[in-house]
Protein backbone atom coordinates (compact mmCIF):
# COMPACT_ATOMS: atom_id res chain seq x y z
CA UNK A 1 -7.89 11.07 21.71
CA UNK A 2 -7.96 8.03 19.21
CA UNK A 3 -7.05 8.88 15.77
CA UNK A 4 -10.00 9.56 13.61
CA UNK A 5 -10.64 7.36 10.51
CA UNK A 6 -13.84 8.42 8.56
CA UNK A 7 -15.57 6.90 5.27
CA UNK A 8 -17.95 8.95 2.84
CA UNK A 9 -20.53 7.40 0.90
CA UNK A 10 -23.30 9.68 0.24
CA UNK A 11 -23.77 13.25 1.09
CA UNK A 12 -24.95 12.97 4.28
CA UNK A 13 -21.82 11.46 5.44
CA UNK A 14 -19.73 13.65 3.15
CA UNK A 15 -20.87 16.82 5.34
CA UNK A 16 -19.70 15.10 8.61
CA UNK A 17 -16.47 14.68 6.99
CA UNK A 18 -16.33 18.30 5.93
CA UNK A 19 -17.12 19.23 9.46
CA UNK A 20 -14.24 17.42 10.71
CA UNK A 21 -11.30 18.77 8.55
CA UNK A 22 -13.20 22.51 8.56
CA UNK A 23 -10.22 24.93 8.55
CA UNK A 24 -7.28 22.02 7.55
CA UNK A 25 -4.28 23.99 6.60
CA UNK A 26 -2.05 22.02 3.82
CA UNK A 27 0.12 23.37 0.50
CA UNK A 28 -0.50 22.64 -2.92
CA UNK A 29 2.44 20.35 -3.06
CA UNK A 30 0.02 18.28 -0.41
CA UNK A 31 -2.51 17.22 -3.37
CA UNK A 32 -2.28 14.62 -5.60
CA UNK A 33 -4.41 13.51 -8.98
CA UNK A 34 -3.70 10.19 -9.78
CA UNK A 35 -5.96 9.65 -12.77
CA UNK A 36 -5.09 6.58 -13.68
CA UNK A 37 -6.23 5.16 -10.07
CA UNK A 38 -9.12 7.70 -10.13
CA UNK A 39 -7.82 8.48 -6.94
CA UNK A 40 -7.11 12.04 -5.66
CA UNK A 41 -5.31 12.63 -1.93
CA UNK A 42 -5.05 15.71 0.25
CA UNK A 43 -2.66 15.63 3.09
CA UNK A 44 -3.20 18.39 5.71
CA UNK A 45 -3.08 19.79 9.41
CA UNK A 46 -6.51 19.37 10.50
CA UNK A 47 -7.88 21.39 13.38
CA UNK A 48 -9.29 19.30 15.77
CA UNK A 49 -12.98 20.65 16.30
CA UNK A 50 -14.33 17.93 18.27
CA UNK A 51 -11.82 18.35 21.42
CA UNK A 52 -12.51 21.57 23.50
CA UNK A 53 -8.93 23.45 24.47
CA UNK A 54 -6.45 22.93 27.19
CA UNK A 55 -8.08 24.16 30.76
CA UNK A 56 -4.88 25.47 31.70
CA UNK A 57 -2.34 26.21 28.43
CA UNK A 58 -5.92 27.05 26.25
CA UNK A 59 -4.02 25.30 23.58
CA UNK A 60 -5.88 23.22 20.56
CA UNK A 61 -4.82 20.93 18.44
CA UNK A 62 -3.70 19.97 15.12
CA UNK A 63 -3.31 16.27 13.76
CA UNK A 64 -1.81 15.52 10.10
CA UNK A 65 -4.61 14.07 7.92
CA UNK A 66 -5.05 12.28 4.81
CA UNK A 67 -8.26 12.72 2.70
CA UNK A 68 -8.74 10.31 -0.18
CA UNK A 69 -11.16 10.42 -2.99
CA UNK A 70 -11.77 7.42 -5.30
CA UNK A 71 -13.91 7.41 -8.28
CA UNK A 72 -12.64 10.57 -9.54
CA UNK A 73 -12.49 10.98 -13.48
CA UNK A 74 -11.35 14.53 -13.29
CA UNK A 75 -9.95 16.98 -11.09
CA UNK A 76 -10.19 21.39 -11.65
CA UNK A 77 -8.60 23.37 -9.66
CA UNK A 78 -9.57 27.25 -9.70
CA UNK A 79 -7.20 30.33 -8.59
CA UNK A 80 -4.44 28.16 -7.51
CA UNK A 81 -1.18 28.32 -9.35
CA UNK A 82 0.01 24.88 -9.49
CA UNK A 83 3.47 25.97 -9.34
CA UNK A 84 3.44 27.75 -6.29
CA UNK A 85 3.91 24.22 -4.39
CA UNK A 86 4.05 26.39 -0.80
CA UNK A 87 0.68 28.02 -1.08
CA UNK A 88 -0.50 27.67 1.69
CA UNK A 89 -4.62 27.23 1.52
CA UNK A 90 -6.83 26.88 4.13
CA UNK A 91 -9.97 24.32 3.59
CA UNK A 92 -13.23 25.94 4.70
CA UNK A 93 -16.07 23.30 3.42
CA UNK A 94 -16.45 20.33 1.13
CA UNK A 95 -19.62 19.67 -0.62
CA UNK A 96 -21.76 17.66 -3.14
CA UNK A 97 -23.40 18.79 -6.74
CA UNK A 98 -25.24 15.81 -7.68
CA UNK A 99 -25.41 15.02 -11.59
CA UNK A 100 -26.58 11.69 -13.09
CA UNK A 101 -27.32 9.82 -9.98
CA UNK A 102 -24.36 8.38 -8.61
CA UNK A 103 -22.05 10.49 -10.12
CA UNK A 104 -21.27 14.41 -9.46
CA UNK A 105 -18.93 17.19 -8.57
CA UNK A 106 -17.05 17.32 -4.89
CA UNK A 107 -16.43 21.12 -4.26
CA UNK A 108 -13.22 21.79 -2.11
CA UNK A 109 -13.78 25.24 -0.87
CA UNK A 110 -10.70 27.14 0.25
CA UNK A 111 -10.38 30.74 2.61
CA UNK A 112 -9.81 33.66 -0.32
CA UNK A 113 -11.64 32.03 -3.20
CA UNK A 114 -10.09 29.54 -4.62
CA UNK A 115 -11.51 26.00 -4.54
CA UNK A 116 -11.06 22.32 -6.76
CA UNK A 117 -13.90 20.40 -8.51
CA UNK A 118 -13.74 16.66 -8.82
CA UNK A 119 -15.72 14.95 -10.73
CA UNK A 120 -16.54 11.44 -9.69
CA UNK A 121 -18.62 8.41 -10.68
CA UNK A 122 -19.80 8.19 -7.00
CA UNK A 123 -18.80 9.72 -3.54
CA UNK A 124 -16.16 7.45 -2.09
CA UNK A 125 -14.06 9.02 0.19
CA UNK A 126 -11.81 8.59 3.43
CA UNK A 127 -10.16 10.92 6.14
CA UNK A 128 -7.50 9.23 8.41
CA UNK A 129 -5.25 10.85 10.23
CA UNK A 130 -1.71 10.16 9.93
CA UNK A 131 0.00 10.18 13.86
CA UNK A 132 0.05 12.41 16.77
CA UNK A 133 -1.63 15.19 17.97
CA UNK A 134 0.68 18.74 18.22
CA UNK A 135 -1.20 21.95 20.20
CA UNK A 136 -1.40 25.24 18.96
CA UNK A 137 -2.77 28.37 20.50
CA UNK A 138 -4.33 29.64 17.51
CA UNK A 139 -8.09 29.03 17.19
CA UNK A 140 -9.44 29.83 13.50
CA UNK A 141 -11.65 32.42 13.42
CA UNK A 142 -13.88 33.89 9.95
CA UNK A 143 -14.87 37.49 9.19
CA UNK A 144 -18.40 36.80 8.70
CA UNK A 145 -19.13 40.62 7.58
């Protein structure tokens, strides 16, 4: 499979995106606020929804992934300690609050609670993964109850 390079620009496209790196795995040492770029990056191990598993080995995969955010004036992060850089959190959904039209909050939702708020001037944003494909047998499941 060719590696996947995706650009945001309104909500619409911002929930494809989500779709896409549903269930990414990275640590807290893997995001970065650079405020005076407006700029904040999130490097993770995104599961690779869109291919269907091995036939024979039933093995997924997993692809190392950047997602950039421009236009971001602030960045919040809730129940994550910031000095735990191996956390390990597990991305479940990003979505849109819309304030004064363009700007608004990006929600990172993460598995257990925790989640970070940007605030930007405008959605702007870009996934690209970073090299190769690796399998895995493990197929993230949700309790749902």
């Amino acid at each position: 499979m060719d590696q996947l390079k995706l650009a945001a620009l309104d909500q619409e496209d911002l929930e494809v995106l989500s779709a896409h790196i549903q269930d990414a795995v990275l640590t807290v040492a893997d995001i970065r606020f650079l405020p005076k770029e407006k700029k904040a990056v999130f490097v993770m191990n995104r599961f690779v929804w869109d291919k269907k598993a091995d036939k024979r080995s039933k093995e997924h995969e997993r692809r190392r992934s950047a997602l950039a955010f421009t236009q971001v004036t602030d960045m919040k992060a809730q129940n994550i300690r910031q000095d735990a850089k191996g956390l390990v959190l597990e991305l479940l959904a990003v979505t849109f609050e819309a304030g004064e039209d363009p700007s608004g909050t990006i929600q990172l939702a993460f598995a257990g609670g925790s989640s970070i708020a940007l605030q930007v001037e405008c959605i702007e944003a870009q996934l690209s993964d970073l090299g190769a494909a690796w399998a895995t047998p493990n197929l993230p499941q949700h309790d749902l109850s």
